[in-house]
Protein backbone atom coordinates (compact mmCIF):
# COMPACT_ATOMS: atom_id res chain seq x y z
CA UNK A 1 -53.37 -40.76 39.64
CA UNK A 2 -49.43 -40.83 40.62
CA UNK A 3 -48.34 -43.76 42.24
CA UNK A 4 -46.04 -43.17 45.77
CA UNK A 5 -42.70 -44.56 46.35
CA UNK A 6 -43.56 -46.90 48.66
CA UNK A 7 -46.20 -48.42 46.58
CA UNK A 8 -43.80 -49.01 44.01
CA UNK A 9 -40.96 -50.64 46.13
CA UNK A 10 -43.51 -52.91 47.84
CA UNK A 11 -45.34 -54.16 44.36
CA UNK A 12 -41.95 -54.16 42.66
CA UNK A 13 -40.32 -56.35 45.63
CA UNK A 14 -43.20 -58.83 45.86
CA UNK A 15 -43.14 -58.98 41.81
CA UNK A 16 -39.13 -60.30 42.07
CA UNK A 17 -39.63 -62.46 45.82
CA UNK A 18 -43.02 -63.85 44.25
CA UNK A 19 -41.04 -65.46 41.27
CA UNK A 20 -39.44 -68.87 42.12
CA UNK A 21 -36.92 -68.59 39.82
CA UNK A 22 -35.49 -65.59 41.59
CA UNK A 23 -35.98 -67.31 45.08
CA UNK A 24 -32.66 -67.65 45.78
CA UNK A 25 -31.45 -64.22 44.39
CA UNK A 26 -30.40 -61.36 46.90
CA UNK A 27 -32.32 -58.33 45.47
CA UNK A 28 -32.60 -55.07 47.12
CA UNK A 29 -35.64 -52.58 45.48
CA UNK A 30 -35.53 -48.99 45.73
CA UNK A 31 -38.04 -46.68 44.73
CA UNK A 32 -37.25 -42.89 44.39
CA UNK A 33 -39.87 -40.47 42.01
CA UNK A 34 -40.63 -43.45 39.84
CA UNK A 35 -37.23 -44.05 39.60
CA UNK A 36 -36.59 -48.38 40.58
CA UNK A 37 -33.18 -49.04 41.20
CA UNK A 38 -32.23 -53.03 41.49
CA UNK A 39 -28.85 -53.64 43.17
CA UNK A 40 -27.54 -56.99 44.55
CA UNK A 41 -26.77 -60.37 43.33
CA UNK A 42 -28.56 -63.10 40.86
CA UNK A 43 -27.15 -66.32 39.72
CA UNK A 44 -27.75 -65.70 35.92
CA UNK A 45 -27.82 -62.62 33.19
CA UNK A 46 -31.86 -64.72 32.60
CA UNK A 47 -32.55 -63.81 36.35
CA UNK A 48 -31.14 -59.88 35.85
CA UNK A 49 -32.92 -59.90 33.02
CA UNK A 50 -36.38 -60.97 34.80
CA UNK A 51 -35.83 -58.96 37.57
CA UNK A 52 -35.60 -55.55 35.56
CA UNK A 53 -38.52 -57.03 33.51
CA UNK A 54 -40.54 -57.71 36.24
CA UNK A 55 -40.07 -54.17 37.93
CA UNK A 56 -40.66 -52.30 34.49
CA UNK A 57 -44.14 -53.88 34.96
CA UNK A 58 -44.83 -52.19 37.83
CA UNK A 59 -47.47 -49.53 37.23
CA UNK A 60 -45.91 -46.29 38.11
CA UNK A 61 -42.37 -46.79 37.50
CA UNK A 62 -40.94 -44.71 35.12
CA UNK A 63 -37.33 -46.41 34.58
CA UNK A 64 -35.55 -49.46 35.77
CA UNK A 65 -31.91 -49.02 37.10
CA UNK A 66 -30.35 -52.51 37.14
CA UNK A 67 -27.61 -52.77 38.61
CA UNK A 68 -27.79 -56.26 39.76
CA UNK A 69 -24.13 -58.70 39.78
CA UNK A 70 -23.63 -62.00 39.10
CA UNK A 71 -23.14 -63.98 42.18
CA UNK A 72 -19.44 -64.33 42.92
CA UNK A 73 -18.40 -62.16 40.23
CA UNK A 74 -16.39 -58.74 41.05
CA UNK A 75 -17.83 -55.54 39.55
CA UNK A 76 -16.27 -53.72 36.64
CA UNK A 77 -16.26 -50.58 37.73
């Protein structure tokens, strides 16, 4: 059985805010046709890293778009 967008966001979003070592991170979640995209700011490459693991988890997400910064740090695009 499919899995709906906002079933996704919500489990992938309480996944990342339920993780104390990503407590003080500023994560958003999207959820679009399985599709997660992470965008925002973590302190650490370990706490990207968990983030994108922990919303790969998720059932019904098909792939993980991470584009999560380090804090403080411009982008290189």
């Amino acid at each position: 059985m499919p899995v709906d967008d906002e079933t996704i966001f919500l489990e992938v979003d309480n996944a990342i805010r339920g993780r104390d070592s990503l407590a003080n991170a500023r994560i958003d979640v999207r959820a679009k046709d399985g599709i997660v995209t992470l965008t925002g700011f973590a302190r650490t490459t370990r706490e990207i890293a968990l983030a994108g693991k922990l919303a790969r988890r998720v059932r019904g997400v098909t792939t993980v778009q991470n584009d999560i910064r380090i804090a403080n740090q411009p982008s290189r695009s």
